[in-house]
C-alpha atoms as a PDB file:
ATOM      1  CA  UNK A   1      12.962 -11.375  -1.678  1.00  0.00           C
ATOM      2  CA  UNK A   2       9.519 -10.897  -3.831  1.00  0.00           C
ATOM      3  CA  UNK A   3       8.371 -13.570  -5.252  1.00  0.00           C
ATOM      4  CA  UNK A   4       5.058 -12.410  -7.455  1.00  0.00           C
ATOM      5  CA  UNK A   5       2.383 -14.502  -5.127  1.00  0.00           C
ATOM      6  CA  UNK A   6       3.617 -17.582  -2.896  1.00  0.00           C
ATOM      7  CA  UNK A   7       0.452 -19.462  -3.518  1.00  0.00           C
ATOM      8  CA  UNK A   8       1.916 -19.182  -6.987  1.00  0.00           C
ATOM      9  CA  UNK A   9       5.369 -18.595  -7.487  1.00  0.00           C
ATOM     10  CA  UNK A  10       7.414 -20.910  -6.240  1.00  0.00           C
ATOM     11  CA  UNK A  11       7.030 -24.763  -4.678  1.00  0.00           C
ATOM     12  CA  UNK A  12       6.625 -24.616  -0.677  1.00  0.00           C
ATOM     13  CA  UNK A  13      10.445 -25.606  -0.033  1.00  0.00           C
ATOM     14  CA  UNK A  14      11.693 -23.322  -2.584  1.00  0.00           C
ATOM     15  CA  UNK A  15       9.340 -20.663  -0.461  1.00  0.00           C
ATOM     16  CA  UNK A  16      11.004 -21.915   2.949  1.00  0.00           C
ATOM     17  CA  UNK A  17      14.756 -21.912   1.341  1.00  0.00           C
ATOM     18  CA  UNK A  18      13.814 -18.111   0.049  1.00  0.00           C
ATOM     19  CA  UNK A  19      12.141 -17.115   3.708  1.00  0.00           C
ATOM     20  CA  UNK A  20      15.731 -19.199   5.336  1.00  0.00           C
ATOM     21  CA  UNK A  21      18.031 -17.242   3.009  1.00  0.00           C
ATOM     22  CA  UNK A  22      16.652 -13.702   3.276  1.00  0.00           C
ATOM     23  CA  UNK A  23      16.573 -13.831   7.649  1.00  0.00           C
ATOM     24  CA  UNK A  24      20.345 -14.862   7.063  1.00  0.00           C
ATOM     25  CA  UNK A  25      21.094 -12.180   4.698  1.00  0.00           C
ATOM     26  CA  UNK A  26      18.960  -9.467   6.727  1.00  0.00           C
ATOM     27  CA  UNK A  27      16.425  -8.787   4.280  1.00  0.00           C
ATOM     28  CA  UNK A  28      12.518  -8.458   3.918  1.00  0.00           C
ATOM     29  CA  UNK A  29      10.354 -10.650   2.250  1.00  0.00           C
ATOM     30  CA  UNK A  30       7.704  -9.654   0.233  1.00  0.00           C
ATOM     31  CA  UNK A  31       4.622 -10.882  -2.042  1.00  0.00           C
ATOM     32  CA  UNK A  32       0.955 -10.482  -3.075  1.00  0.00           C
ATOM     33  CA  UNK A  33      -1.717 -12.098  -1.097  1.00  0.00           C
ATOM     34  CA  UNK A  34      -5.381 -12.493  -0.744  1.00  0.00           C
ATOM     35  CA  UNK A  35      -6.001  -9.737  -3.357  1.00  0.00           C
ATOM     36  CA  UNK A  36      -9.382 -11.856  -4.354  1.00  0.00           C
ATOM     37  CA  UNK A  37     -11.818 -14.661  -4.204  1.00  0.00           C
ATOM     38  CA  UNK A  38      -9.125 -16.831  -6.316  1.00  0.00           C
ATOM     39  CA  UNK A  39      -6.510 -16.882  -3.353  1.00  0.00           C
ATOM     40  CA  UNK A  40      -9.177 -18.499  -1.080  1.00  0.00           C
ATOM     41  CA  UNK A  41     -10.358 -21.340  -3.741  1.00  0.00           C
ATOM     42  CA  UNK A  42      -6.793 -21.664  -4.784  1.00  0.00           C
ATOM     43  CA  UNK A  43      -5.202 -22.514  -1.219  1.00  0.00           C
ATOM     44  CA  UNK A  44      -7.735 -24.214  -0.639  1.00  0.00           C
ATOM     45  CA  UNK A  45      -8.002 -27.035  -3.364  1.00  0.00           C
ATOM     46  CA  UNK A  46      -4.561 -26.918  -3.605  1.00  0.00           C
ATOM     47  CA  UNK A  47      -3.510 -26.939  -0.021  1.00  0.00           C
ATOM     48  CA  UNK A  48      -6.517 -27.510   1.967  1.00  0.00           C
ATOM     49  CA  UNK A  49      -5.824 -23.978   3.991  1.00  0.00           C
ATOM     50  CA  UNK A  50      -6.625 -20.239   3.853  1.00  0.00           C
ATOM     51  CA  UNK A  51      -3.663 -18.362   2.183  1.00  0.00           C
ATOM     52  CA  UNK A  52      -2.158 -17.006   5.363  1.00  0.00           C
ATOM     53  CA  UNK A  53      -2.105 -20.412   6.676  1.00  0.00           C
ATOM     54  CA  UNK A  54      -0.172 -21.507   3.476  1.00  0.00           C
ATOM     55  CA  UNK A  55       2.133 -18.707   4.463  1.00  0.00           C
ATOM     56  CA  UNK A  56       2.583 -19.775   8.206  1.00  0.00           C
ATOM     57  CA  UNK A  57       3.357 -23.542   6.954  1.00  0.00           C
ATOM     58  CA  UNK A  58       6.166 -21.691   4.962  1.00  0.00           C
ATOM     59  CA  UNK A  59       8.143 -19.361   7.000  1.00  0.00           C
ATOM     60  CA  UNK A  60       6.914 -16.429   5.518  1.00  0.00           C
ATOM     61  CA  UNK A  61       4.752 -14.692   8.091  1.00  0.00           C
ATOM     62  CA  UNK A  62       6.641 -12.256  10.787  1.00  0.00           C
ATOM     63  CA  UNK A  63       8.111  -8.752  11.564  1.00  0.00           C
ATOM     64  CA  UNK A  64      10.180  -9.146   8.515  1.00  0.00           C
ATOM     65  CA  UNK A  65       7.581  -9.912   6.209  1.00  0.00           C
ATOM     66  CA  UNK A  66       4.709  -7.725   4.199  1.00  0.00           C
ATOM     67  CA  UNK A  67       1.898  -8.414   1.442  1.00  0.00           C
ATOM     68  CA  UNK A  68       0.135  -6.584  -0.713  1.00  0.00           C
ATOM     69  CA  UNK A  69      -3.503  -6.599  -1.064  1.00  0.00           C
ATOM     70  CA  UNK A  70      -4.795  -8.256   2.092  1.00  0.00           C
ATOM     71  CA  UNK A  71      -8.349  -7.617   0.706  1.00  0.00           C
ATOM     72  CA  UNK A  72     -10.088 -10.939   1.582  1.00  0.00           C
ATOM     73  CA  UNK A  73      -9.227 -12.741   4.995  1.00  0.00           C
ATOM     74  CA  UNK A  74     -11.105 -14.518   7.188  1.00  0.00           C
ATOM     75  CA  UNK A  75     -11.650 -13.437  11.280  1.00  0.00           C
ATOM     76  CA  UNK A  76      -8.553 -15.981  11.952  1.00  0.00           C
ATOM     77  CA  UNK A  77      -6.444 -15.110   9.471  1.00  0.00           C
ATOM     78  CA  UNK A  78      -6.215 -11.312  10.189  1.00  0.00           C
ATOM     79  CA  UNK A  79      -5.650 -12.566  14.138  1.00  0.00           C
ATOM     80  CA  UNK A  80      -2.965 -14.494  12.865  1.00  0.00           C
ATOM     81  CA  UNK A  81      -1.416 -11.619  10.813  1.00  0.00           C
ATOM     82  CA  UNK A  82      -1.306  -9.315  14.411  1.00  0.00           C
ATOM     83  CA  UNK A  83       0.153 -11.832  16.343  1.00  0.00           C
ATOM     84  CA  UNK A  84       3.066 -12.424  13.842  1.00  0.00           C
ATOM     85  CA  UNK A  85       3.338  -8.745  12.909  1.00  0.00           C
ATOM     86  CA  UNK A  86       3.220  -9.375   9.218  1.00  0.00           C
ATOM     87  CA  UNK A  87       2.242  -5.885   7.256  1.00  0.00           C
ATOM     88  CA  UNK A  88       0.390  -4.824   4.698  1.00  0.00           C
ATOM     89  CA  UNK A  89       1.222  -2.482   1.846  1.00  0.00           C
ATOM     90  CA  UNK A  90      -2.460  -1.362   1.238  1.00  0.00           C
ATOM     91  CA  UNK A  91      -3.519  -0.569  -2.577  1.00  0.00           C
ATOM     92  CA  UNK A  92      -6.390   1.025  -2.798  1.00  0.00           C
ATOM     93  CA  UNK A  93      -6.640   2.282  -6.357  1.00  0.00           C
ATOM     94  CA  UNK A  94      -5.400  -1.214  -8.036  1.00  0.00           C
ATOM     95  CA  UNK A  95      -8.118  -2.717  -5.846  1.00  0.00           C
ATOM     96  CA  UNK A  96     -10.442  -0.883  -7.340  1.00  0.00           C
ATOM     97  CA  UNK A  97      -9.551  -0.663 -10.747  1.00  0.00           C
ATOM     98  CA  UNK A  98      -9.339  -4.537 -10.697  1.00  0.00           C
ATOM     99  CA  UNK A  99     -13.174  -4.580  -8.624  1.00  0.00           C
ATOM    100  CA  UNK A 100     -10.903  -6.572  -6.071  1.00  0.00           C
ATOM    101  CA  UNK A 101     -12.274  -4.967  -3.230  1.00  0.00           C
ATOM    102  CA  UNK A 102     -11.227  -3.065  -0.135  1.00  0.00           C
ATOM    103  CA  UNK A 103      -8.974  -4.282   2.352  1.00  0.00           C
ATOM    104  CA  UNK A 104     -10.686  -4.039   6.226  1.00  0.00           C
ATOM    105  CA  UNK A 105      -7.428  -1.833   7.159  1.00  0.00           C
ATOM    106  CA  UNK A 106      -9.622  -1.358  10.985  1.00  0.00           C
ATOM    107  CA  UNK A 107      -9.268  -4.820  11.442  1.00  0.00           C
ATOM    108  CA  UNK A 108      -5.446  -4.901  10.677  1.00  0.00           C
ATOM    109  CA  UNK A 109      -4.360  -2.472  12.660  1.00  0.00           C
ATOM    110  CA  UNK A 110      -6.636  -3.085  15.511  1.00  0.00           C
ATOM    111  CA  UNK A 111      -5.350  -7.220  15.330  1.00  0.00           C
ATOM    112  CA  UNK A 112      -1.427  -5.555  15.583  1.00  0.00           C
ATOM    113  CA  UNK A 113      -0.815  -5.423  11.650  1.00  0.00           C
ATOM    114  CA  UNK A 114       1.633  -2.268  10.700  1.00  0.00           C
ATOM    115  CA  UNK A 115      -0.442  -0.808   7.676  1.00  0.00           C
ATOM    116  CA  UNK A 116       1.455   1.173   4.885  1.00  0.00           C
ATOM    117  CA  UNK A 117       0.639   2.367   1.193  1.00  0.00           C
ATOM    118  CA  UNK A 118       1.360   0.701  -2.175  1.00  0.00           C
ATOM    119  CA  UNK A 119       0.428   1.305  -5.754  1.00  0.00           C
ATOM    120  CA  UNK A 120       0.734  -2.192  -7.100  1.00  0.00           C
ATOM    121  CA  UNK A 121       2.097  -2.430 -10.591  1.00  0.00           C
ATOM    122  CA  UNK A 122       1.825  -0.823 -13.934  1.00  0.00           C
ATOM    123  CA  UNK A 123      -0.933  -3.168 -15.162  1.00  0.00           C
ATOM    124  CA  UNK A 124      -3.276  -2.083 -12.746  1.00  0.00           C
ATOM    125  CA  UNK A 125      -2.365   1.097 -11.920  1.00  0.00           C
ATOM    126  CA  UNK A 126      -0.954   3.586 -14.848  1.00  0.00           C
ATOM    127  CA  UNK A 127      -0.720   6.411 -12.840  1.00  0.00           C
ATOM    128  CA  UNK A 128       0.863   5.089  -9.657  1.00  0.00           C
ATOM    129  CA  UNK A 129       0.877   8.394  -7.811  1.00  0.00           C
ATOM    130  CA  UNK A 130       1.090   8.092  -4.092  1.00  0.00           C
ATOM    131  CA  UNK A 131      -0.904  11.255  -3.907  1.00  0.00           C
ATOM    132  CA  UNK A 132      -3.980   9.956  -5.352  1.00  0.00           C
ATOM    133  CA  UNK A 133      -3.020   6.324  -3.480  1.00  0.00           C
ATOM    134  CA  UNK A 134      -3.537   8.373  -0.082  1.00  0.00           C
ATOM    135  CA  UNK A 135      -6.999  10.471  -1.265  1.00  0.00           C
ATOM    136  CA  UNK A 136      -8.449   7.248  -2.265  1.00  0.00           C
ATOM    137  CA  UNK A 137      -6.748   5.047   0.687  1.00  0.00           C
ATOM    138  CA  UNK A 138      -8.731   7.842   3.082  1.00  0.00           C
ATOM    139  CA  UNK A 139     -12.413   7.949   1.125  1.00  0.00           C
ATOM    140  CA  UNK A 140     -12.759   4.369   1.102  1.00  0.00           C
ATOM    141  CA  UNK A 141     -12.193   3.375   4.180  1.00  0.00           C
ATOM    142  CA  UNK A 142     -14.750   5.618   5.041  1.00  0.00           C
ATOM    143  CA  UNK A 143     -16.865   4.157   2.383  1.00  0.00           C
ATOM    144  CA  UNK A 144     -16.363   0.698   3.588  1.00  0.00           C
ATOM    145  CA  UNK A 145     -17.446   1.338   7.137  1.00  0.00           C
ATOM    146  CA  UNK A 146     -20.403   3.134   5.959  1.00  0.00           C
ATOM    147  CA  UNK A 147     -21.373   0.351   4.006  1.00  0.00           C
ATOM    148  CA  UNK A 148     -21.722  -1.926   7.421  1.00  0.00           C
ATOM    149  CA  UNK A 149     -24.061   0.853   8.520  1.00  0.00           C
ATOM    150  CA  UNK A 150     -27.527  -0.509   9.611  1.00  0.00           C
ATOM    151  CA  UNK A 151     -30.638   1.384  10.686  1.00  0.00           C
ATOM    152  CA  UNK A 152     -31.366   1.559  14.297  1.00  0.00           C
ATOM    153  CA  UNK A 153     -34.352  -0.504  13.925  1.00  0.00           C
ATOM    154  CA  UNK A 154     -32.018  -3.408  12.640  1.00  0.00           C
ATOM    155  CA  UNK A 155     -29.544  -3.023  15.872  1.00  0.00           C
ATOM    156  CA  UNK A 156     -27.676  -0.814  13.812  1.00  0.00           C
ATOM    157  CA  UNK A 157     -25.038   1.286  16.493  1.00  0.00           C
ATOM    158  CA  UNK A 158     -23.323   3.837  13.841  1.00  0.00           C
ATOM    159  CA  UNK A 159     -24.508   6.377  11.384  1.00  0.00           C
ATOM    160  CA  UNK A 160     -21.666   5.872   8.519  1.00  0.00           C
ATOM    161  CA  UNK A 161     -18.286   5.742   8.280  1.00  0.00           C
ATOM    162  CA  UNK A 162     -16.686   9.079   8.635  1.00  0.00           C
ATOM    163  CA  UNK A 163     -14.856   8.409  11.644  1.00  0.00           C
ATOM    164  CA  UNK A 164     -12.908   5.233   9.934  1.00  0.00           C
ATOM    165  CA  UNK A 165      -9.622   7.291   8.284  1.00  0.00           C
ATOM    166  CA  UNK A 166      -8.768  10.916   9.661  1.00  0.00           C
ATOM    167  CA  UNK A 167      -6.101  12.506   7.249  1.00  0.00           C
ATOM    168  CA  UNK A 168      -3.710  11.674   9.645  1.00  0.00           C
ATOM    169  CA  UNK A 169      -3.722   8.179  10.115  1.00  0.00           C
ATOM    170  CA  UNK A 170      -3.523   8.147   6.122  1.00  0.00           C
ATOM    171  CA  UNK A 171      -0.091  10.127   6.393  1.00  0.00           C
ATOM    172  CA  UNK A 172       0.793   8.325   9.046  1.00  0.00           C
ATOM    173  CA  UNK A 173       0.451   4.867   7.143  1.00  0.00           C
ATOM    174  CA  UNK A 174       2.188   6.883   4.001  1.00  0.00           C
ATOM    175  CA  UNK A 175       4.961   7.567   5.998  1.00  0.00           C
ATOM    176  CA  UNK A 176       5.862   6.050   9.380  1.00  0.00           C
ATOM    177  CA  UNK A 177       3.630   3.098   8.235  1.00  0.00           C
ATOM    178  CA  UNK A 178       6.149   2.150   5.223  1.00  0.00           C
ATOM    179  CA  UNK A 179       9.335   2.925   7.216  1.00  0.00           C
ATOM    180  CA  UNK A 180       8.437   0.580   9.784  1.00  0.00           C
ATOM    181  CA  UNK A 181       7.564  -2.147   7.064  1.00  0.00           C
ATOM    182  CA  UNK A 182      10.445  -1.601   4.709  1.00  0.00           C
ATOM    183  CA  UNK A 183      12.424  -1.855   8.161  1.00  0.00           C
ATOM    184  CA  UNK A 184      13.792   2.064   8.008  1.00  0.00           C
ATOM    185  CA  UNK A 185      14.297   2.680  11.684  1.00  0.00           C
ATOM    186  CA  UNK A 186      15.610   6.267  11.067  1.00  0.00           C
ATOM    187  CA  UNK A 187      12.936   6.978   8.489  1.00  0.00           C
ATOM    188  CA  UNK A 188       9.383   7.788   8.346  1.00  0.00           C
ATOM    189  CA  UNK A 189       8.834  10.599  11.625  1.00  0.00           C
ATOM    190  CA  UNK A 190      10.478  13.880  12.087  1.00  0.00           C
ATOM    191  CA  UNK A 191      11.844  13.813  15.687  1.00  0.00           C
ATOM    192  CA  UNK A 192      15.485  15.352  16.302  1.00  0.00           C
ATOM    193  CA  UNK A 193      17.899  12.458  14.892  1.00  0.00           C
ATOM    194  CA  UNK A 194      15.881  10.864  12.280  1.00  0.00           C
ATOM    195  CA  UNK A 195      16.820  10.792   8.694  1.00  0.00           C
ATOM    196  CA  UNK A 196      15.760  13.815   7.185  1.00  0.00           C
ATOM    197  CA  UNK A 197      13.668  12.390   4.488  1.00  0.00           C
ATOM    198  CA  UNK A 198      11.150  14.948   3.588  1.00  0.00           C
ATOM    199  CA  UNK A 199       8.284  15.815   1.300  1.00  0.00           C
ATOM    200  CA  UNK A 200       7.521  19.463   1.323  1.00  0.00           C
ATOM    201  CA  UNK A 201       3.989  20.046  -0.917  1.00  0.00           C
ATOM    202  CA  UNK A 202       2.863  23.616  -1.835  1.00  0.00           C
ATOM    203  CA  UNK A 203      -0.321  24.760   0.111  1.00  0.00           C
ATOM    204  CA  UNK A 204      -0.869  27.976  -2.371  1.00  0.00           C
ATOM    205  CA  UNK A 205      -3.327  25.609  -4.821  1.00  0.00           C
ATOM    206  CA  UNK A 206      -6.325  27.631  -4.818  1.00  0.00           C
ATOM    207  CA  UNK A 207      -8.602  24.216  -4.228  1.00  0.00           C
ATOM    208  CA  UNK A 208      -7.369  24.356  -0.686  1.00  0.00           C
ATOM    209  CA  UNK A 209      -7.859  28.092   0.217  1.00  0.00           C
ATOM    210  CA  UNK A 210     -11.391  27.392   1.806  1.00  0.00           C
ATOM    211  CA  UNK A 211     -10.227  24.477   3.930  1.00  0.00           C
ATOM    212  CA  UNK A 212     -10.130  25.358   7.753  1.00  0.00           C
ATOM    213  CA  UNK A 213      -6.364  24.034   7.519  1.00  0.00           C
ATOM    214  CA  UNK A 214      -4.782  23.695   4.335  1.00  0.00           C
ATOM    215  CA  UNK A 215      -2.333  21.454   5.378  1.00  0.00           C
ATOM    216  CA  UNK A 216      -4.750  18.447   4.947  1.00  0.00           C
ATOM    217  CA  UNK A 217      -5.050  19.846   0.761  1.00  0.00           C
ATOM    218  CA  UNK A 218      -2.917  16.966  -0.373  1.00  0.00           C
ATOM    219  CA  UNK A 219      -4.617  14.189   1.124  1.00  0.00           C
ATOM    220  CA  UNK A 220      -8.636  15.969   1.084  1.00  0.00           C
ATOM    221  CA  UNK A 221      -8.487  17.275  -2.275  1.00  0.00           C
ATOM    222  CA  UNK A 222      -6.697  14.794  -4.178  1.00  0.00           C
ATOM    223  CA  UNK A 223      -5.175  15.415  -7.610  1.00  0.00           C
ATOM    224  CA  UNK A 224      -1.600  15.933  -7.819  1.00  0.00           C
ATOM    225  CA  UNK A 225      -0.388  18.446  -5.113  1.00  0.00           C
ATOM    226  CA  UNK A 226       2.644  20.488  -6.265  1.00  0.00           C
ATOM    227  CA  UNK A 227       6.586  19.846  -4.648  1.00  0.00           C
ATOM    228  CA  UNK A 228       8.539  22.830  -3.175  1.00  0.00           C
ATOM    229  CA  UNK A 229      11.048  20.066  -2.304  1.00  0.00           C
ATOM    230  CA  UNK A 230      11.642  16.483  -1.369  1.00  0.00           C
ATOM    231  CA  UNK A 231      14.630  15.574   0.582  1.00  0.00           C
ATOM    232  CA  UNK A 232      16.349  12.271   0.796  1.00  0.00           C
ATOM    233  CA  UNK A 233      18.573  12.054   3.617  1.00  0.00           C
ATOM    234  CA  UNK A 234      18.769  15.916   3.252  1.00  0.00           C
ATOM    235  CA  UNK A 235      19.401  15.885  -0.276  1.00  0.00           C
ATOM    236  CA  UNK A 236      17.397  17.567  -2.443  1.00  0.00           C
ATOM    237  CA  UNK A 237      15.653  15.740  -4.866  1.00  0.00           C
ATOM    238  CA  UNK A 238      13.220  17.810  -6.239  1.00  0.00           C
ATOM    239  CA  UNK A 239      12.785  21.364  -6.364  1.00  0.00           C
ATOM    240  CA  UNK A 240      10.126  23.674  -7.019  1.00  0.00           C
ATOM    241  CA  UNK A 241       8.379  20.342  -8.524  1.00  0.00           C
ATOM    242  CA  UNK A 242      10.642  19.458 -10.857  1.00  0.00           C
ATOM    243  CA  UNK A 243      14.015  16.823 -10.830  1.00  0.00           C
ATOM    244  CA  UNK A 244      17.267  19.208 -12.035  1.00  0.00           C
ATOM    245  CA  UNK A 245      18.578  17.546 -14.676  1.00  0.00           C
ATOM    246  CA  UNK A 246      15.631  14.860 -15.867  1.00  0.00           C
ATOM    247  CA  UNK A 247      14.956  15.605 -19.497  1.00  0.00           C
ATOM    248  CA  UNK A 248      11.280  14.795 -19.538  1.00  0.00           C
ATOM    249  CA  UNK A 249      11.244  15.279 -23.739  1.00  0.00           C
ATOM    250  CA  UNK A 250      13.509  11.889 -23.823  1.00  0.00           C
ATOM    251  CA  UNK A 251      12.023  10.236 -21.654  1.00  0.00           C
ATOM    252  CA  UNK A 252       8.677  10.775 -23.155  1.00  0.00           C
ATOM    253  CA  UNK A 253      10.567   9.807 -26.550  1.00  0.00           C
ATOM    254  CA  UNK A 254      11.665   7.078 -25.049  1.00  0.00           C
ATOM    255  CA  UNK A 255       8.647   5.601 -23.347  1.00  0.00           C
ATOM    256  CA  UNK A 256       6.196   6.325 -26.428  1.00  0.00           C
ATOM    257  CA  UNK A 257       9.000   4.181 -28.371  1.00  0.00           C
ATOM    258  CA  UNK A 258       9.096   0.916 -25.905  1.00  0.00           C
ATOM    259  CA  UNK A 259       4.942   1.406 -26.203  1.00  0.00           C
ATOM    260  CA  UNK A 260       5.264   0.592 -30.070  1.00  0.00           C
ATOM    261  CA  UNK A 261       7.255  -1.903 -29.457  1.00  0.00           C
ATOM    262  CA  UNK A 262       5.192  -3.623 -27.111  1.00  0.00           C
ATOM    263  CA  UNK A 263       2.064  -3.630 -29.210  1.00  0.00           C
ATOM    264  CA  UNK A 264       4.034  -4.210 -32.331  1.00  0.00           C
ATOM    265  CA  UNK A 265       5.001  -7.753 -30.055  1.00  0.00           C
ATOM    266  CA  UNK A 266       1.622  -8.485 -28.897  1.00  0.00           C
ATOM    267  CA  UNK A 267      -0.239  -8.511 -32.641  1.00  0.00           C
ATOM    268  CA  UNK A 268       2.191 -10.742 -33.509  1.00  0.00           C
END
């Protein structure tokens, strides 16, 4: 269940009835939180509590539950997070486009929060391209530790922040990270006996011959890295970087079509 925001979207028992209903159908519950300043004022002159507090006081903090955003918390609020095991669904891109922030994700996952990778919506992210989600999810939380950096002579104890995101831990959150949070316990590793859902990128792109191991291309480089195949369950999907069957010319037609439409609405 997904309510847009809970600070928002729904009246605290309508919020507890949704968080009841979902643990007694089996299902996740999910929402936007603490994306900026706003969340903090609004909680508290509304409820006299920091947004995650809101959420304990409603039933919707746990295992079972994830936001996205996460970008400003306070010290006790991303404790609280770890000790329920509530995730994130980190969106780096929309954050920035929007001059939300960046969300501490060293904090999370040190405090016990399961970390995964989100593109928000449409009207903050046209392109929503998990490839470019994991470049940027990678540079800036490099960028955001180096910004913490302080000179020696100020009790500074670190040069920058290079050491904040390897590649790994960003295709680790891309991956294993969202399995765990969607609750996919067969998804999201390859070990013998796991689903085999796979993404299988190219690594002939020229702007990766110089690296020292090319396999990183897709994440380091950024841009769009091409498909030799993704696999769901062992079904292919795509090949050679394109879906058999999708007839991209309608679809454009399509698309430019509802775009009219929608602008043709809003000048009325």
């Amino acid at each position: 269940m997904a309510p847009t925001t809970v600070l928002h979207s729904a009246p605290g028992a309508q919020l507890r009835e949704m968080a009841k209903l979902a643990r007694q159908l089996g299902i996740r519950l999910h929402s936007h939180l603490s994306e900026t300043v706003d969340y903090l004022d609004a909680a508290r002159q509304k409820f006299a509590m920091t947004p995650v507090q809101f959420c304990a006081e409603h039933d919707w903090l746990g295992n079972d539950v994830w936001f996205a955003h996460l970008v400003k918390l306070l010290p006790e609020e991303i404790a609280l997070l770890g000790r329920t095991g509530t995730g994130i669904a980190h969106c780096p891109q929309s954050n920035g486009r929007l001059g939300s922030g960046i969300a501490d994700l060293l904090a999370l996952e040190q405090a016990g929060v399961p970390v995964s990778l989100g593109v928000d919506g449409a009207a903050s992210n046209e392109a929503a391209d998990m490839q470019s989600e994991a470049h940027a999810a990678w540079l800036l939380q490099r960028a955001r530790k180096g910004m913490l950096a302080q000179p020696r002579y100020a009790g500074g104890t670190f040069e920058g922040g290079a050491d904040a995101a390897t590649v790994e831990d960003v295709v680790r959150w891309g991956s294993a990270g969202g399995a765990q949070i969607l609750g996919l316990a067969q998804s999201g590793t390859l070990q013998v006996g796991m689903q085999a859902d796979l993404a299988i990128y190219r690594l002939d792109d020229p702007r990766y011959f110089g690296l020292h191991d090319m396999a990183i291309g897709p994440v380091a480089c950024g841009g769009r890295a091409a498909l030799k195949a993704l696999l769901l369950n062992g079904r292919p999907i795509v090949e050679d970087d394109a879906i058999p069957g999708l007839d991209l010319d309608a679809m454009r037609h399509d698309a430019l079509a509802a775009v009219r439409t929608l602008q043709q609405r809003a000048a009325v």
